[in-house]
PDB file of N, CA and C in Angstrom:
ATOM      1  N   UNK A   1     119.478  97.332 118.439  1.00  0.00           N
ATOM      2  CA  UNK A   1     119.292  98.206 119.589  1.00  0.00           C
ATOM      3  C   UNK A   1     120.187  97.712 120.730  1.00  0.00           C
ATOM      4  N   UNK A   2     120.502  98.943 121.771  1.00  0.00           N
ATOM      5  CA  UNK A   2     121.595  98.639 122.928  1.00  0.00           C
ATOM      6  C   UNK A   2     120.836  97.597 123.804  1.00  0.00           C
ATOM      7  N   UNK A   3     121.416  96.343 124.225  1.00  0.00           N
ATOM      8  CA  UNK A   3     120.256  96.146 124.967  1.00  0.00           C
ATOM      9  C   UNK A   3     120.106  96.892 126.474  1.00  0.00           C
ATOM     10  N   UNK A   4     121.067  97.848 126.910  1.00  0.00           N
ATOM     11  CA  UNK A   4     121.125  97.944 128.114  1.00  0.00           C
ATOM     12  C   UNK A   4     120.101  99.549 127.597  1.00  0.00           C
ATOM     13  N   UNK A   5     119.203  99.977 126.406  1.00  0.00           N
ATOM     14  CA  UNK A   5     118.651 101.003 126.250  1.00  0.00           C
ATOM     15  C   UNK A   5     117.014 100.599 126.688  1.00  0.00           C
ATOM     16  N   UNK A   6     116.646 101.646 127.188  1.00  0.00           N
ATOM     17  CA  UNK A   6     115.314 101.389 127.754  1.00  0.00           C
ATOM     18  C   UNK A   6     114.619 102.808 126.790  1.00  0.00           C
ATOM     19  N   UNK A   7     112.943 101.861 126.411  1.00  0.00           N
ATOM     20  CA  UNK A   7     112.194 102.708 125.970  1.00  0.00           C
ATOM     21  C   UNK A   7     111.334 103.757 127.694  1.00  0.00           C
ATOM     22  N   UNK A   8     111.044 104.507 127.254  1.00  0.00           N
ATOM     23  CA  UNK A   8     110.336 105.151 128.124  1.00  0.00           C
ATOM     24  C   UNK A   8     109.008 105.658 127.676  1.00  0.00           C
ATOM     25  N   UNK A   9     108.024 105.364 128.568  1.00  0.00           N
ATOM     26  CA  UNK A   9     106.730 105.953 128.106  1.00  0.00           C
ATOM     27  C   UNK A   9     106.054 106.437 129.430  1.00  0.00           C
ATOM     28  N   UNK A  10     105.278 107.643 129.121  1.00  0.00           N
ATOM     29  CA  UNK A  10     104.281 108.487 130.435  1.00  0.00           C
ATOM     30  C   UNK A  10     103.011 108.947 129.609  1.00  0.00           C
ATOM     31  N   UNK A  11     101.775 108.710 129.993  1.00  0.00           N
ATOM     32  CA  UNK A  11     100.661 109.713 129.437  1.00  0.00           C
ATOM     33  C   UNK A  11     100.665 110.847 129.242  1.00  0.00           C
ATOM     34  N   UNK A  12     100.193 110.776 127.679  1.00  0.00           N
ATOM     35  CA  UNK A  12     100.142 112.562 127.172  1.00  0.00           C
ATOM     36  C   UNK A  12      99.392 113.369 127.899  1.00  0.00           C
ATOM     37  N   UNK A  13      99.922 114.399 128.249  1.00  0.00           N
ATOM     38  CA  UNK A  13      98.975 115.512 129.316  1.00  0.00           C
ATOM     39  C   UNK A  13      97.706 115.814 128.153  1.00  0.00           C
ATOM     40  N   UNK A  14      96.903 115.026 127.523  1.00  0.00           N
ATOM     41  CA  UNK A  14      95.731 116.262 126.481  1.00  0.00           C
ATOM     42  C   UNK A  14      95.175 117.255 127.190  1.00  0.00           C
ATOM     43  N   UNK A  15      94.914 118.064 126.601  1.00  0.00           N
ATOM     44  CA  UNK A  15      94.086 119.247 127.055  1.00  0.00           C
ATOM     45  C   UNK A  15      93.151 119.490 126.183  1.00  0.00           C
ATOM     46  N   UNK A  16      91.592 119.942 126.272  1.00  0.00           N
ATOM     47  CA  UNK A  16      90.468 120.183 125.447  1.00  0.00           C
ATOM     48  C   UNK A  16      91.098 121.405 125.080  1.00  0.00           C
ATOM     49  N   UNK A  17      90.854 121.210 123.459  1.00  0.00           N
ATOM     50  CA  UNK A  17      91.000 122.305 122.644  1.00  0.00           C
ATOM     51  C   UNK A  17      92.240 121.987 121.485  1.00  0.00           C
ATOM     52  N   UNK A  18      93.067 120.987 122.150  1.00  0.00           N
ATOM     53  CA  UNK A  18      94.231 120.627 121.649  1.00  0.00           C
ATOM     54  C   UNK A  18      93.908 120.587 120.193  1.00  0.00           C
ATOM     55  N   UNK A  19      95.028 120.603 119.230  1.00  0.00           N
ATOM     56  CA  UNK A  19      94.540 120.159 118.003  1.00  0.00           C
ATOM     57  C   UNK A  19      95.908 119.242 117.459  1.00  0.00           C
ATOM     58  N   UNK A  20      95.532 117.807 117.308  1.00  0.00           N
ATOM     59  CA  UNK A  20      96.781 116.520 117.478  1.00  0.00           C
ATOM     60  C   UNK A  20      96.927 116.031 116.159  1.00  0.00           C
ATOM     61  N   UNK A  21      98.195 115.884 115.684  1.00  0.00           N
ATOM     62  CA  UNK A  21      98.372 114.403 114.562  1.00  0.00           C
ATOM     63  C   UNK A  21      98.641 113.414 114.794  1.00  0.00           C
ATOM     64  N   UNK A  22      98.481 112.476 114.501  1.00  0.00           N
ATOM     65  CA  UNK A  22      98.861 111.334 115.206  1.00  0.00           C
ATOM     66  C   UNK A  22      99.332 111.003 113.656  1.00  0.00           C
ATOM     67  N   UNK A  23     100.438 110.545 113.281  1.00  0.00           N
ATOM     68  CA  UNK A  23     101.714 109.959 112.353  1.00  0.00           C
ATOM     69  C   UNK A  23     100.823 108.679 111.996  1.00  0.00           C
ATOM     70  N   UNK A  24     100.824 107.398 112.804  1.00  0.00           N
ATOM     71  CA  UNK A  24     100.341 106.561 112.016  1.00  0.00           C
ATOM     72  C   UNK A  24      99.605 105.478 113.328  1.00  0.00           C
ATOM     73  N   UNK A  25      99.137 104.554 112.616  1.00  0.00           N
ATOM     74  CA  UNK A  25      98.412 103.679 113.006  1.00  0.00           C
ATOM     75  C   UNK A  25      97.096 103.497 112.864  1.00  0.00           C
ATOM     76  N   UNK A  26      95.698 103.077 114.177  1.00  0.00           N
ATOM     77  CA  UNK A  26      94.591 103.052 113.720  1.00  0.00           C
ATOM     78  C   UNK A  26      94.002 104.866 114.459  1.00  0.00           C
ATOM     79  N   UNK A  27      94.481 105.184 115.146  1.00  0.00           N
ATOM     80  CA  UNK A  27      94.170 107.307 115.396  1.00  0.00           C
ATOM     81  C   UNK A  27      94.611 107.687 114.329  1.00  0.00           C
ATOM     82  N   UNK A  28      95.687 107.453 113.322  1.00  0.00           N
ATOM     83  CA  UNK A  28      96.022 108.210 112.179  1.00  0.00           C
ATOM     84  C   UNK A  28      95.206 109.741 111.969  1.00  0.00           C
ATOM     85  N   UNK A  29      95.624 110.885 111.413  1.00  0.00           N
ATOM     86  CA  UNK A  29      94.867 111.551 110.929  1.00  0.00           C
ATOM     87  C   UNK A  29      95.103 112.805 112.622  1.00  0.00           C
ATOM     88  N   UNK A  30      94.277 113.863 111.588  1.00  0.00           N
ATOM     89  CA  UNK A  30      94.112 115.268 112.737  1.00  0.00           C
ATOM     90  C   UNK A  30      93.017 114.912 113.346  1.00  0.00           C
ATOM     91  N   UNK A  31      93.154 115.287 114.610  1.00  0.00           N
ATOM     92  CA  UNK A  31      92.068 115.146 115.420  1.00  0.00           C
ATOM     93  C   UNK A  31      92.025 116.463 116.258  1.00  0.00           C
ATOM     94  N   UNK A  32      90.895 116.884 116.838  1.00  0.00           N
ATOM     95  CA  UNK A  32      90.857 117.816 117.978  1.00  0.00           C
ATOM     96  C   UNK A  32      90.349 117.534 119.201  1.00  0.00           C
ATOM     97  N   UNK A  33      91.194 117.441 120.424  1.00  0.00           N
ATOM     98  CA  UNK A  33      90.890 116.907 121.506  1.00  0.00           C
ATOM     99  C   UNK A  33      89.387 117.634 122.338  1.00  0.00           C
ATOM    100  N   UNK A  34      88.474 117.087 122.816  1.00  0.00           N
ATOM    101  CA  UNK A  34      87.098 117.728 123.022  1.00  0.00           C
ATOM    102  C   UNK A  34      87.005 117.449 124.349  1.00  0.00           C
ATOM    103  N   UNK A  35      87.544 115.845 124.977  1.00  0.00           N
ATOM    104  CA  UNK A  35      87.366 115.824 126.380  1.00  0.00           C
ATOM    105  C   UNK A  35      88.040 114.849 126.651  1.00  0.00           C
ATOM    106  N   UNK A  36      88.446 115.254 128.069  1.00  0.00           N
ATOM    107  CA  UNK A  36      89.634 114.363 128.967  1.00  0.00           C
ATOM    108  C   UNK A  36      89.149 113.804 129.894  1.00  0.00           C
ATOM    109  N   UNK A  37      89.785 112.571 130.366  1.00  0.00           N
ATOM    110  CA  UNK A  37      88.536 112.192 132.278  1.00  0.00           C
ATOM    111  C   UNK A  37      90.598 111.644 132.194  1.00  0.00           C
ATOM    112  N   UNK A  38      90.192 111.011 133.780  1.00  0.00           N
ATOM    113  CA  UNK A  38      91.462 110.156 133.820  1.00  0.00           C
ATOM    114  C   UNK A  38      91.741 109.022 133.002  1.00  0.00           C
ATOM    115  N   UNK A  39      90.851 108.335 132.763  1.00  0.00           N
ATOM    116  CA  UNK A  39      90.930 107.496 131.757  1.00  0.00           C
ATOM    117  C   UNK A  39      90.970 107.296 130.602  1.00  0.00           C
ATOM    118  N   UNK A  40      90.204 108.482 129.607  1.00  0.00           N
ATOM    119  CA  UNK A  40      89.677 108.238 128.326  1.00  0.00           C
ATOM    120  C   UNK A  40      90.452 109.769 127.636  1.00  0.00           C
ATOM    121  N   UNK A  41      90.070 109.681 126.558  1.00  0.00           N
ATOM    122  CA  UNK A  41      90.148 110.870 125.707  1.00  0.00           C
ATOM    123  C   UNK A  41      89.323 111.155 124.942  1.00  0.00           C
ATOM    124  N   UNK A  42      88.723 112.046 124.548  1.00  0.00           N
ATOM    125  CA  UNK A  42      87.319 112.541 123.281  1.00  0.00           C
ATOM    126  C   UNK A  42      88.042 112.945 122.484  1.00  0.00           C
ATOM    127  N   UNK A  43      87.673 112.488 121.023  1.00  0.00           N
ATOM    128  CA  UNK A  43      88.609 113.031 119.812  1.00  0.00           C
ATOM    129  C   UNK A  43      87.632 113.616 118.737  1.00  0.00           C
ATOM    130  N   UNK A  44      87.758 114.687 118.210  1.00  0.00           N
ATOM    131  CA  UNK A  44      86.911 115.116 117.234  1.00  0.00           C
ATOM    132  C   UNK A  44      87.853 115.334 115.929  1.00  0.00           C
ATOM    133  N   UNK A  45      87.378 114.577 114.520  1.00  0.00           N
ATOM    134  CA  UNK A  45      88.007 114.619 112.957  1.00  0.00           C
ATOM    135  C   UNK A  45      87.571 115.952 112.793  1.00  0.00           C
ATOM    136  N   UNK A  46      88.235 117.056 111.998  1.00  0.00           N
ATOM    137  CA  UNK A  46      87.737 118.376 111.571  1.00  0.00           C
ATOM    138  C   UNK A  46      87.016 118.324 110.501  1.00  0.00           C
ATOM    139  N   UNK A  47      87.308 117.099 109.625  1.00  0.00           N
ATOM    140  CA  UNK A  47      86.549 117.366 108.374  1.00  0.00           C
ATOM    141  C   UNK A  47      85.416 116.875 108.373  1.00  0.00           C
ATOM    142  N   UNK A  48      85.460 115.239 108.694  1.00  0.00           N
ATOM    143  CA  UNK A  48      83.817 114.908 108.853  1.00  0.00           C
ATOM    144  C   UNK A  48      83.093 114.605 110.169  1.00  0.00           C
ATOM    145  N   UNK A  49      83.508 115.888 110.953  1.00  0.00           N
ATOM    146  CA  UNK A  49      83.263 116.213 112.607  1.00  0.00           C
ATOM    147  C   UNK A  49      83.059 115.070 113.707  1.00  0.00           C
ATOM    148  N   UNK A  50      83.356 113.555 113.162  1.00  0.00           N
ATOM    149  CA  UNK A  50      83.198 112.516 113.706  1.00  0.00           C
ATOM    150  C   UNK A  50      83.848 112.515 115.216  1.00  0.00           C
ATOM    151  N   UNK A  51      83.162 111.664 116.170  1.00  0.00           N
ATOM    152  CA  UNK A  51      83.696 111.825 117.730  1.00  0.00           C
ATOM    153  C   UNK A  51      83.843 110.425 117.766  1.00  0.00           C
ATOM    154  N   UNK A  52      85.123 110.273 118.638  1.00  0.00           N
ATOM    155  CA  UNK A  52      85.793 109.043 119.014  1.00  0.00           C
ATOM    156  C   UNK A  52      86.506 109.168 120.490  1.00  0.00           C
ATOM    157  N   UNK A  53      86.176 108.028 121.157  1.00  0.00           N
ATOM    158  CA  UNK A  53      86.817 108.045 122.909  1.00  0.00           C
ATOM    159  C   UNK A  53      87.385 106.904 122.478  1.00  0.00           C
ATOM    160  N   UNK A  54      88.307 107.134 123.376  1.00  0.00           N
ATOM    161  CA  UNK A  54      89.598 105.730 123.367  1.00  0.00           C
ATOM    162  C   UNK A  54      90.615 106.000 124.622  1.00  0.00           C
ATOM    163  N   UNK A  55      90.971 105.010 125.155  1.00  0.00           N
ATOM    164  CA  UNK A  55      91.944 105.507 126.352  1.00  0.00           C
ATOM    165  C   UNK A  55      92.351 105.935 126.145  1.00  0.00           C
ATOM    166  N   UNK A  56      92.975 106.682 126.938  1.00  0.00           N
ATOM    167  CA  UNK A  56      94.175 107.657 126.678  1.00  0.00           C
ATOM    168  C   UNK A  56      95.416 106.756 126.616  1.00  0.00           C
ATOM    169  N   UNK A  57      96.371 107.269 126.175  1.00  0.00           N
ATOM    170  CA  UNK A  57      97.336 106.778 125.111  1.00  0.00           C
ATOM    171  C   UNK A  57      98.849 107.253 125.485  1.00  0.00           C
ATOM    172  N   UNK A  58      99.606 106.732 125.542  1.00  0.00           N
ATOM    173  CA  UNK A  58     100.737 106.716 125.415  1.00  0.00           C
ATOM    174  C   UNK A  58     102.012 107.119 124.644  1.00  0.00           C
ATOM    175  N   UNK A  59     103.150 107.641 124.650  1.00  0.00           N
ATOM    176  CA  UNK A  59     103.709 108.348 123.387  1.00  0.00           C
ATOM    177  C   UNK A  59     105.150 107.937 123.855  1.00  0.00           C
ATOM    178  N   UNK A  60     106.097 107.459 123.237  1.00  0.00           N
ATOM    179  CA  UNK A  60     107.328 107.582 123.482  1.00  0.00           C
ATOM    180  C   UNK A  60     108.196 108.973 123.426  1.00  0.00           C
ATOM    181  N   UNK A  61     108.279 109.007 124.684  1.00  0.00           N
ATOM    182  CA  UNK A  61     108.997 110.590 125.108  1.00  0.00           C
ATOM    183  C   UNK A  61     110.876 110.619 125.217  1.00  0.00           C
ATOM    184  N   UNK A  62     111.149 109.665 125.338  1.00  0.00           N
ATOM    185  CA  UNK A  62     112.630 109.595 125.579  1.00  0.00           C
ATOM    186  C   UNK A  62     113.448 107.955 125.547  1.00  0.00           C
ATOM    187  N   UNK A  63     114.552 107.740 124.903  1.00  0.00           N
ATOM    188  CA  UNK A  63     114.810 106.694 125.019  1.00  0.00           C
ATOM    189  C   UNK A  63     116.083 106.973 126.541  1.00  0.00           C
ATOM    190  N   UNK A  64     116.421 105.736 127.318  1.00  0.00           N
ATOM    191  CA  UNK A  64     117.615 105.990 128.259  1.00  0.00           C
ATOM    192  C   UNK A  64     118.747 105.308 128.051  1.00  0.00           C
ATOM    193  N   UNK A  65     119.619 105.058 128.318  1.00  0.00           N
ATOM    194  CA  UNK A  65     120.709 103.858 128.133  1.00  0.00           C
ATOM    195  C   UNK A  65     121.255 103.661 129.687  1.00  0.00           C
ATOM    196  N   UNK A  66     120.668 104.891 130.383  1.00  0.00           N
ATOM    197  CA  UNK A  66     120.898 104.245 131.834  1.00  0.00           C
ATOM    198  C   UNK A  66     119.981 104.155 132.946  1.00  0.00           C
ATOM    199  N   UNK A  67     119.102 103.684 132.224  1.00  0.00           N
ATOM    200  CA  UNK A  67     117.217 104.103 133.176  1.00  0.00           C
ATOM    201  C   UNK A  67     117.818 102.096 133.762  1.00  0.00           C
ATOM    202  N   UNK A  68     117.282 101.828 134.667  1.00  0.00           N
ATOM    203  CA  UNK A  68     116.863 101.100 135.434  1.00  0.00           C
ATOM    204  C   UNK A  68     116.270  99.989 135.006  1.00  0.00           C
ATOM    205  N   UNK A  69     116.085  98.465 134.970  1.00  0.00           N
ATOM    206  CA  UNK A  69     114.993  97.713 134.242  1.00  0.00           C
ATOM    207  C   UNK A  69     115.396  96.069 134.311  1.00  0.00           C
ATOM    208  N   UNK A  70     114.193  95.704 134.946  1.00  0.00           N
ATOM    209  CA  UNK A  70     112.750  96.460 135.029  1.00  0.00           C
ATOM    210  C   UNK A  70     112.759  97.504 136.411  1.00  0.00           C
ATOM    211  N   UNK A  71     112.381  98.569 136.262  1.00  0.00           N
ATOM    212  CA  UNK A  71     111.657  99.201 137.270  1.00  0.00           C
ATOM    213  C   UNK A  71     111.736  98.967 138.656  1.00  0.00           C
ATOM    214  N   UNK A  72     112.384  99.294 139.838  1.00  0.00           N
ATOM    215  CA  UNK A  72     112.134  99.195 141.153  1.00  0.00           C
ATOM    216  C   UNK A  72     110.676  99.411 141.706  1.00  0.00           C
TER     217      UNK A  72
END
């Protein structure tokens, strides 16, 4: 990697009703978003209707090669 490339990350806007994949890790799997606060997220599995809160979460949205860093 460049080192002068910067990752970038901002909180996912969720919205109740959403319906999300998450690719991999420990969220893996479809989920349907049920409730938002500033902090947290409500996640509902479709198949075995299970509910899960977890902060809200982060997503890599863009890489830069001329973003700033660290941060002003």
């Amino acid at each position: 990697m460049d080192p002068k490339t910067v990752a970038i990350f901002k909180p996912y806007p969720f919205e109740v009703g959403q319906r999300i994949y998450i690719a991999s890790g420990p969220r893996y799997g479809d989920w349907e978003v049920i409730g938002v606060s500033e902090r947290k997220v409500r996640l509902r599995c479709p198949v075995s209707r299970r509910e899960l809160e977890w902060d809200r979460f982060c997503y890599l949205v863009e890489e830069s090669a001329d973003s700033p860093w660290p941060h002003p």
